[in-house]
Protein backbone atom coordinates (compact mmCIF):
# COMPACT_ATOMS: atom_id res chain seq x y z
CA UNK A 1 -39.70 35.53 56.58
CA UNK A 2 -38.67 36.97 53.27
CA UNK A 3 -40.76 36.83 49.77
CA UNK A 4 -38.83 37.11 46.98
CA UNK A 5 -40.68 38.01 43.31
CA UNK A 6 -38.20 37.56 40.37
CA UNK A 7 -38.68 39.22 36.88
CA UNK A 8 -36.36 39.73 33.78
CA UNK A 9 -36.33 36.27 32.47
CA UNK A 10 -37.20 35.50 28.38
CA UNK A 11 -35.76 34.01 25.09
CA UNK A 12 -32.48 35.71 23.50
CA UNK A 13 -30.63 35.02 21.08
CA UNK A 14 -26.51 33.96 21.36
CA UNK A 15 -24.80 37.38 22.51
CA UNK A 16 -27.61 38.74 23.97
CA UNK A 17 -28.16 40.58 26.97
CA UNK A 18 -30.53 40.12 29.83
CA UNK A 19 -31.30 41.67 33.02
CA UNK A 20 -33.32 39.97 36.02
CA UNK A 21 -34.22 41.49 38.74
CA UNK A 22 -35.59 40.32 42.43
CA UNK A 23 -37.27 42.23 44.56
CA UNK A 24 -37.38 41.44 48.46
CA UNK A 25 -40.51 41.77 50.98
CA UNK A 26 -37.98 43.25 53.34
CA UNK A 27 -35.06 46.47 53.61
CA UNK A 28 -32.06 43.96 52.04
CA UNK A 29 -29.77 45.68 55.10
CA UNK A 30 -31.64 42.88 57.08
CA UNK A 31 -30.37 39.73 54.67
CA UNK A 32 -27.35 38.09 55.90
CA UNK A 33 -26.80 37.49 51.88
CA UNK A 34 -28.40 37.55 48.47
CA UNK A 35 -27.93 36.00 45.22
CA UNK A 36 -28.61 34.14 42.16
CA UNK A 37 -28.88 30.56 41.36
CA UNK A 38 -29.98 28.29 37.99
CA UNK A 39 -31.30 24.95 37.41
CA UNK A 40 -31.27 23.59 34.13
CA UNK A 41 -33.06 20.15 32.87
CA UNK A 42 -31.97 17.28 34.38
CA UNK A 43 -29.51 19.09 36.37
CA UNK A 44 -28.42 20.21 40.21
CA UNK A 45 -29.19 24.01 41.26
CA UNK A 46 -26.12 25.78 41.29
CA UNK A 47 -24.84 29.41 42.25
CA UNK A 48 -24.47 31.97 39.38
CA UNK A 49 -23.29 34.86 41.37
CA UNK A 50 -23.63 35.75 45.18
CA UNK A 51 -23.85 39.11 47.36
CA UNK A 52 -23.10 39.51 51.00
CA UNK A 53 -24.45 42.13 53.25
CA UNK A 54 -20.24 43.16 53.38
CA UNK A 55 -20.66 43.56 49.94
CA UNK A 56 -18.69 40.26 49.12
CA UNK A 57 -19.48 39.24 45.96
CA UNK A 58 -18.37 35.91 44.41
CA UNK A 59 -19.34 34.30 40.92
CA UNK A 60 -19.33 30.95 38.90
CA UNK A 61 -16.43 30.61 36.96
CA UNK A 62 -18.66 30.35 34.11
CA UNK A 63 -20.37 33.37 34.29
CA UNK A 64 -17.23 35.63 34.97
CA UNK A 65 -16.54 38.74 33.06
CA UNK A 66 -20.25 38.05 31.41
CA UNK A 67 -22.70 38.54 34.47
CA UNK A 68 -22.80 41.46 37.01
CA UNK A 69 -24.89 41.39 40.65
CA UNK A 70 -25.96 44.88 42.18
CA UNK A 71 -28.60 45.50 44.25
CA UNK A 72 -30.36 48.67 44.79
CA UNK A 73 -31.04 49.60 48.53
CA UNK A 74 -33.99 51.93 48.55
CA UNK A 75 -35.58 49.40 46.11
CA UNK A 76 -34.78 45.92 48.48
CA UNK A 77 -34.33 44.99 44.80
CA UNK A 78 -31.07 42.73 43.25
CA UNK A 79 -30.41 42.48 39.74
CA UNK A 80 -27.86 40.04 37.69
CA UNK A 81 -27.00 41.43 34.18
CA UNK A 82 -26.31 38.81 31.98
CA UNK A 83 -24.17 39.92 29.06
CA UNK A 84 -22.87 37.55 26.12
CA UNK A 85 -24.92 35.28 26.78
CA UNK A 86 -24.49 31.28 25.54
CA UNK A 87 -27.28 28.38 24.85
CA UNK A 88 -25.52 26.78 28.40
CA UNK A 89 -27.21 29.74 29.95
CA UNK A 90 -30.69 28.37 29.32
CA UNK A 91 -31.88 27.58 32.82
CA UNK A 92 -34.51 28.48 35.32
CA UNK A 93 -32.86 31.70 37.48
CA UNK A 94 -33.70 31.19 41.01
CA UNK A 95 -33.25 34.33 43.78
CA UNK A 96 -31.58 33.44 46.92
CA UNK A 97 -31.64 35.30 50.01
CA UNK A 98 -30.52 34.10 53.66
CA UNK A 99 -32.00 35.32 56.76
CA UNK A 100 -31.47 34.75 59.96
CA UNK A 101 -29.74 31.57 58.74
CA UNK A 102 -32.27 30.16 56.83
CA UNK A 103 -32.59 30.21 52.70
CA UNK A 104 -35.64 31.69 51.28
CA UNK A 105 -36.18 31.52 47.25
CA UNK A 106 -38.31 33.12 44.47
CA UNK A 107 -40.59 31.14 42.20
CA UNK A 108 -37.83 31.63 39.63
CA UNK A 109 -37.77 33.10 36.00
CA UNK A 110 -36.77 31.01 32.50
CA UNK A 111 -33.86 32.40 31.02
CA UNK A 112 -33.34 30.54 27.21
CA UNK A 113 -30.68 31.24 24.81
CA UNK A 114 -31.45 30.07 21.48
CA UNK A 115 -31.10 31.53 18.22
């Protein structure tokens, strides 16, 4: 099994920056992938920006040239930094990871962009 604790989230203003972060109960070598979802109100879960163990790294055409993922190894930790960031940002942020085939996810973070 993997826990995953997110952190990062808050209220900013229109062309603002955030950064979340998600830390992993286990070395992130061992995760087949990891990544970042959102949720907004009233609206499906969808993928923000992915990272594979390869280091294949794919984002929503929404988010590109605005958000980064990295992860840092020795901390089993994954950050998205979220740059320019727009009121249709304002979602819950959700941490993905698959292991062993299966999707785990954190208890997710509010991001809202408001001014």
């Amino acid at each position: 099994q993997v826990q995953l604790v997110e952190s990062g989230g808050g209220l900013v203003q229109p062309g603002g920056s955030l950064r979340l972060s998600c830390t992993a109960s286990r070395t992130i070598f061992s995760i087949n992938s990891m990544g970042w979802y959102r949720q907004a109100p009233g609206k499906q879960r969808d993928m923000v920006a992915a990272m594979s163990s390869g280091d294949i790294i794919e984002y929503a055409d929404s988010v590109k040239g605005r958000f980064t993922i990295s992860r840092d190894n020795a901390k089993n930790t994954v950050y998205l930094q979220m740059n320019s960031l727009k009121p249709e940002d304002t979602a819950v942020y959700y941490c993905n990871a698959r292991y062993r085939s299966l999707p785990y996810w954190g208890q997710g973070t509010q991001v809202t962009v408001s001014s």
